[in-house]
PDB file of N, CA and C in Angstrom:
ATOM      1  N   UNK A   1    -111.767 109.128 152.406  1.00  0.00           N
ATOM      2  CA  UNK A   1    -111.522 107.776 151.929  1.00  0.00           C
ATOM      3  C   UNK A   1    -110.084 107.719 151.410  1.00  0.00           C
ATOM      4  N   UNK A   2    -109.338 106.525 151.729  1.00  0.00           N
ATOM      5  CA  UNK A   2    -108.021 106.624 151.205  1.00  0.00           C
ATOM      6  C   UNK A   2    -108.151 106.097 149.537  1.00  0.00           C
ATOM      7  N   UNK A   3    -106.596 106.211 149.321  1.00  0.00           N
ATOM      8  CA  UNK A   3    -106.596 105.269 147.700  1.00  0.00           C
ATOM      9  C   UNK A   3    -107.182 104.232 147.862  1.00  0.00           C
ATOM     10  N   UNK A   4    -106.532 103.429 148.627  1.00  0.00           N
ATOM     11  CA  UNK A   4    -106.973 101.737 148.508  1.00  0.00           C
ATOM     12  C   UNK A   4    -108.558 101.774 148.302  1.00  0.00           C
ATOM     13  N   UNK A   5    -109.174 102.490 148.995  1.00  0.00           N
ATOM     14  CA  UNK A   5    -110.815 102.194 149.016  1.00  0.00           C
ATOM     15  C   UNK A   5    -111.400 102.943 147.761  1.00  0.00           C
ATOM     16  N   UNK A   6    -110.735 104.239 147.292  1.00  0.00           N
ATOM     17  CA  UNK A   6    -111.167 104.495 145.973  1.00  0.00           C
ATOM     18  C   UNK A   6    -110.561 103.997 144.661  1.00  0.00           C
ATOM     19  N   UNK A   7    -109.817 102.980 144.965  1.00  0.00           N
ATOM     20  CA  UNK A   7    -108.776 101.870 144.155  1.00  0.00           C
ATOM     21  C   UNK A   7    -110.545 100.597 143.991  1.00  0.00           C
ATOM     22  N   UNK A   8    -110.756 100.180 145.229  1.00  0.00           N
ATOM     23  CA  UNK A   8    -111.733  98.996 145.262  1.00  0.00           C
ATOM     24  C   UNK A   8    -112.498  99.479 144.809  1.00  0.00           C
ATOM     25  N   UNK A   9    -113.300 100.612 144.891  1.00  0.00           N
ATOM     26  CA  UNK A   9    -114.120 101.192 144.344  1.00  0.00           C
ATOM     27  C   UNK A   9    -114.989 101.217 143.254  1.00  0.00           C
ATOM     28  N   UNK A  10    -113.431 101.531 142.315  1.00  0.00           N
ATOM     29  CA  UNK A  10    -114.017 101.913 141.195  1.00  0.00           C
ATOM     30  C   UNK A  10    -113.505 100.952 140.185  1.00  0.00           C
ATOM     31  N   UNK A  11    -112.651  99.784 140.937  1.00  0.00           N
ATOM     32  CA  UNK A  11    -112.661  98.432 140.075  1.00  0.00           C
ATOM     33  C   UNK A  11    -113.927  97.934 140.443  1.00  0.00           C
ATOM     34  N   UNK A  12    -114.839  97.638 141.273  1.00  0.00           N
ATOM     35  CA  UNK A  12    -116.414  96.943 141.746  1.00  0.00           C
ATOM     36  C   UNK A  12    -116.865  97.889 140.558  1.00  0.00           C
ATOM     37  N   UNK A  13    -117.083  99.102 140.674  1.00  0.00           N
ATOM     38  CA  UNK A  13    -117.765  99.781 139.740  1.00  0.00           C
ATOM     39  C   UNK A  13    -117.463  99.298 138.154  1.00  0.00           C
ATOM     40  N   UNK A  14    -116.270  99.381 137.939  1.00  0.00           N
ATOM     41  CA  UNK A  14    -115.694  99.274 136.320  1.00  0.00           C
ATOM     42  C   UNK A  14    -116.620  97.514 136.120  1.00  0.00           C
ATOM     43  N   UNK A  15    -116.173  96.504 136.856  1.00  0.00           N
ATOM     44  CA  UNK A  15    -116.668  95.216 136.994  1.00  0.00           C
ATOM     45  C   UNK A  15    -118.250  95.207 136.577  1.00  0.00           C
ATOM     46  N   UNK A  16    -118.860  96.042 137.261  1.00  0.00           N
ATOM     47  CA  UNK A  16    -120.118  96.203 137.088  1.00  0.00           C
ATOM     48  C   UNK A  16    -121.071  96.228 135.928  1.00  0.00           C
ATOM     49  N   UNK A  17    -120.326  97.624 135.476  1.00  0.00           N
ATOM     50  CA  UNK A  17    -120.719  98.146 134.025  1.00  0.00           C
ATOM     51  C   UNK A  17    -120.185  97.577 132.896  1.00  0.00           C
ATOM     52  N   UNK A  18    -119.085  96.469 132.967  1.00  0.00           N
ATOM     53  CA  UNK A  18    -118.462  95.296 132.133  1.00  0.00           C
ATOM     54  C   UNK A  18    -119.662  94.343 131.923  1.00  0.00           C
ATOM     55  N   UNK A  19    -120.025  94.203 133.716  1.00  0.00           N
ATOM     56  CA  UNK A  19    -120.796  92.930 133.090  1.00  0.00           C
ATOM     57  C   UNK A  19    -122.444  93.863 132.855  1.00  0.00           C
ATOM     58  N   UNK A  20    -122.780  94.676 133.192  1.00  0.00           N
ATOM     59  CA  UNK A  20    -124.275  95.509 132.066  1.00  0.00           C
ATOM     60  C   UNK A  20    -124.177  95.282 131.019  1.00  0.00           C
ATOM     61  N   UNK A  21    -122.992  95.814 130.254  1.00  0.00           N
ATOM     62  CA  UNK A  21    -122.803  95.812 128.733  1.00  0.00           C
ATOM     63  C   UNK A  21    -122.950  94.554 128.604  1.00  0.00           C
ATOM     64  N   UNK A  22    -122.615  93.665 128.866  1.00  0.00           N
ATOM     65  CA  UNK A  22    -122.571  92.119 128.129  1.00  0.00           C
ATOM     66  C   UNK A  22    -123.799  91.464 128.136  1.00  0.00           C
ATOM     67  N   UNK A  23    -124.209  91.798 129.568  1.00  0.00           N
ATOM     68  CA  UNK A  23    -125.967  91.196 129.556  1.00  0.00           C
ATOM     69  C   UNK A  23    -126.785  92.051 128.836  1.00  0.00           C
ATOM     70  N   UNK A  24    -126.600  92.724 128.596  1.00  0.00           N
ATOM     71  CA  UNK A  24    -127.180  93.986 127.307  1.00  0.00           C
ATOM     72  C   UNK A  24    -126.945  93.888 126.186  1.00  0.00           C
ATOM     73  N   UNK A  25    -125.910  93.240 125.331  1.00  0.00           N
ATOM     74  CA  UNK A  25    -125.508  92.905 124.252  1.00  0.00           C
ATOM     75  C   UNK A  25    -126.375  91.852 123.844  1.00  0.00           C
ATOM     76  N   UNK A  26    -126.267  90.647 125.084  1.00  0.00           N
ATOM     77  CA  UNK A  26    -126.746  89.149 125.158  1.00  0.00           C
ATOM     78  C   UNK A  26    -128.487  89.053 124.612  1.00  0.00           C
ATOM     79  N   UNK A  27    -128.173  90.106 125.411  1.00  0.00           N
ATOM     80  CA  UNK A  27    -130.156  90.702 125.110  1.00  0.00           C
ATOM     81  C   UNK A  27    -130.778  91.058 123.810  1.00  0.00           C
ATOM     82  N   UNK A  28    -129.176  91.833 123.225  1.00  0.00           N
ATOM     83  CA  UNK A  28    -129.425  92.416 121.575  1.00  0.00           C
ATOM     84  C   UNK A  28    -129.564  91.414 120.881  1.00  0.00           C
ATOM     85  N   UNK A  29    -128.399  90.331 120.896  1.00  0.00           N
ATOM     86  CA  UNK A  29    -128.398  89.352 120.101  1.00  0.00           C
ATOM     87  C   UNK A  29    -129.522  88.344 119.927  1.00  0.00           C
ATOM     88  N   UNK A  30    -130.136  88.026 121.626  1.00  0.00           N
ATOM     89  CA  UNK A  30    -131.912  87.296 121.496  1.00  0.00           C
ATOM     90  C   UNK A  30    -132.893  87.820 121.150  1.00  0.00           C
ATOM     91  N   UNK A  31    -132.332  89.082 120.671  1.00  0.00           N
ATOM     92  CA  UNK A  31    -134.105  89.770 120.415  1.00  0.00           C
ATOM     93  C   UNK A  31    -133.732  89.771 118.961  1.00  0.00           C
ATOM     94  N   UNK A  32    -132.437  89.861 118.407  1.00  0.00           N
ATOM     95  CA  UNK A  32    -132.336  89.677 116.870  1.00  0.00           C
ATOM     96  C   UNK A  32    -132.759  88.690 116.435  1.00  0.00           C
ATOM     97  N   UNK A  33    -132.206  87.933 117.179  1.00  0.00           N
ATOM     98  CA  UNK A  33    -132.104  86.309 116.748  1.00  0.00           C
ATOM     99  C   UNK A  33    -134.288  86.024 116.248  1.00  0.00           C
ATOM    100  N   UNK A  34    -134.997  86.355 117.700  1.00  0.00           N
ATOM    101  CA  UNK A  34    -136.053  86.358 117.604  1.00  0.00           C
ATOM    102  C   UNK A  34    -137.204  86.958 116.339  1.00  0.00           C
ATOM    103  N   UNK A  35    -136.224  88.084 116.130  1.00  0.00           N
ATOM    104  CA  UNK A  35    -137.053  89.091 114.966  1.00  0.00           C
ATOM    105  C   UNK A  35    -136.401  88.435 113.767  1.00  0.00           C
ATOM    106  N   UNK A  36    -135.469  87.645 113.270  1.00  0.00           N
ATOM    107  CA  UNK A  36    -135.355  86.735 112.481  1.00  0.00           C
ATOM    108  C   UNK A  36    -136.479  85.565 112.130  1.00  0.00           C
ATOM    109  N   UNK A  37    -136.595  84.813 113.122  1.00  0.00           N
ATOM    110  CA  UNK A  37    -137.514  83.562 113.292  1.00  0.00           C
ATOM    111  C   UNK A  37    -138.966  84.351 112.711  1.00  0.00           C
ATOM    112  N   UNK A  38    -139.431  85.277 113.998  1.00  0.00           N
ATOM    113  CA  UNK A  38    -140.237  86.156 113.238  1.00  0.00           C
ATOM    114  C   UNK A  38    -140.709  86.582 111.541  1.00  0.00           C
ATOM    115  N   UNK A  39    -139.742  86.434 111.227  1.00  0.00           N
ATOM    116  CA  UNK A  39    -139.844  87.420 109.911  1.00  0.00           C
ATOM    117  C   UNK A  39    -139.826  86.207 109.085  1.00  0.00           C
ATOM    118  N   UNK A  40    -138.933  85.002 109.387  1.00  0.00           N
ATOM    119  CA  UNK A  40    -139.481  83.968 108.426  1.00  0.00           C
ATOM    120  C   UNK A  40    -140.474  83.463 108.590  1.00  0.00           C
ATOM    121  N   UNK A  41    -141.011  83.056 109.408  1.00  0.00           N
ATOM    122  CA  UNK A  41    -142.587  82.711 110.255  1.00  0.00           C
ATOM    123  C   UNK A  41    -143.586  83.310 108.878  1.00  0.00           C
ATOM    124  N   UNK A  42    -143.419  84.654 109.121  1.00  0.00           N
ATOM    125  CA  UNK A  42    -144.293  85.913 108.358  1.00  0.00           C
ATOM    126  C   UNK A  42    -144.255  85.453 107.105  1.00  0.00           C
ATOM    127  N   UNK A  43    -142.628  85.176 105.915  1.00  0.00           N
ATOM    128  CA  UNK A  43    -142.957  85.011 104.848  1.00  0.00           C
ATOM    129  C   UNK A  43    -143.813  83.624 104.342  1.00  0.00           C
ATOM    130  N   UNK A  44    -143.580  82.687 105.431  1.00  0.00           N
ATOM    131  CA  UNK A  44    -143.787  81.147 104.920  1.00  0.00           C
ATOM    132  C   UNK A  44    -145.273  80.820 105.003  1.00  0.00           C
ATOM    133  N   UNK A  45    -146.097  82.360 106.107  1.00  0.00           N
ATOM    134  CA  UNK A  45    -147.481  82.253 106.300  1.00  0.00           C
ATOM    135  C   UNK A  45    -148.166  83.118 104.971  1.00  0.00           C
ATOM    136  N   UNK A  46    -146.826  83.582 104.195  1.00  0.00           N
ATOM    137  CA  UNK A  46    -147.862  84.276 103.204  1.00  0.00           C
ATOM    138  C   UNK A  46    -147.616  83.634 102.080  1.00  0.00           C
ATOM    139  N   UNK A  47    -147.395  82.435 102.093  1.00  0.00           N
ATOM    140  CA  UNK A  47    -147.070  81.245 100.904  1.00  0.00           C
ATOM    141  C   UNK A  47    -148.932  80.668 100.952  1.00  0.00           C
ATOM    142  N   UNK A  48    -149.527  80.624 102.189  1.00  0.00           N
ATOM    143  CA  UNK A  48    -150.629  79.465 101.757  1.00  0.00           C
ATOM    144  C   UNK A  48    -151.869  80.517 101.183  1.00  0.00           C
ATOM    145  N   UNK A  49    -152.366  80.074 100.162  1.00  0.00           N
ATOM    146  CA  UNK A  49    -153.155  80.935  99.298  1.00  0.00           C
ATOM    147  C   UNK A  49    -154.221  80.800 100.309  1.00  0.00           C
ATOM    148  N   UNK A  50    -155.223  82.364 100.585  1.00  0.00           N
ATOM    149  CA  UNK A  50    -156.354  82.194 100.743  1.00  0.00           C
ATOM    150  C   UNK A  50    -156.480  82.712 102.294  1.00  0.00           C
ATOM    151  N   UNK A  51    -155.023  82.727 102.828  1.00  0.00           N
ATOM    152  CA  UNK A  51    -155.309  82.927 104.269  1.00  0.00           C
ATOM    153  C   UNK A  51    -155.532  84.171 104.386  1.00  0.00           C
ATOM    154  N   UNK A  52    -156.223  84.209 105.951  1.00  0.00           N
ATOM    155  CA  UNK A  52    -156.898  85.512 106.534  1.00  0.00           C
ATOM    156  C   UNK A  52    -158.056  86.266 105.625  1.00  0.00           C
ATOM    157  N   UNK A  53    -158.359  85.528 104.223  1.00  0.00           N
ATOM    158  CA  UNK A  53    -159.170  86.054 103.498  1.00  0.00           C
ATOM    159  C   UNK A  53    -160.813  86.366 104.298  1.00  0.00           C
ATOM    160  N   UNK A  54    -161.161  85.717 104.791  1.00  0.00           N
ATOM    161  CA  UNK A  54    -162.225  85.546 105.564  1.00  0.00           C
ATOM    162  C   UNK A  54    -161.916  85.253 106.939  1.00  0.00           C
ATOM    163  N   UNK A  55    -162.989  86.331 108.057  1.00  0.00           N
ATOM    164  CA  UNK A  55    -163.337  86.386 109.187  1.00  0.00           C
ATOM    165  C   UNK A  55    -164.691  86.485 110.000  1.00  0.00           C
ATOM    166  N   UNK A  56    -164.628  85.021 110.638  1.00  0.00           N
ATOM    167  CA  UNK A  56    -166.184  85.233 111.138  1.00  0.00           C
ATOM    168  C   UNK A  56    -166.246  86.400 112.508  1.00  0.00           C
ATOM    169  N   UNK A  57    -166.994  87.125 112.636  1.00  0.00           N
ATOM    170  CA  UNK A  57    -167.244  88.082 113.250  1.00  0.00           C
ATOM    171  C   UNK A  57    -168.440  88.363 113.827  1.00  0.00           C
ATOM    172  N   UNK A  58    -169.104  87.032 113.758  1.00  0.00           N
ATOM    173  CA  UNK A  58    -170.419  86.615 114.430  1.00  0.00           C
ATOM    174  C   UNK A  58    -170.350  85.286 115.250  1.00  0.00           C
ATOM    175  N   UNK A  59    -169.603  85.749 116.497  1.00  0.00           N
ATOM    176  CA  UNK A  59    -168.928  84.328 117.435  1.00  0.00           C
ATOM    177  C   UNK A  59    -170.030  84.247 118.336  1.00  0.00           C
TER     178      UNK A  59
END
């Protein structure tokens, strides 16, 4: 293989793994974002007195 083609190469390649990392980052940031929402969800359900106290278990 000459330069030129291991020149194209390994800019397609470098391009590649530029854009992995970013859609991988993008990914970090929605799953944070999510485990946020989450976690307030959690505290605001343990504001109402009484919940989950009782379960019927004869359906």
């Amino acid at each position: 293989m000459d330069i030129s083609g291991l020149s194209v190469s390994y800019t397609s390649g470098t391009i590649n793994t530029g854009l992995e990392i970013a859609m991988l980052s993008k990914a970090l940031d929605t799953a944070e974002s999510a485990a946020q929402v989450l976690t307030e969800m959690m505290g605001q359900a343990a504001i109402i007195p009484g919940l989950g106290e009782h379960i019927d278990i004869r359906a």
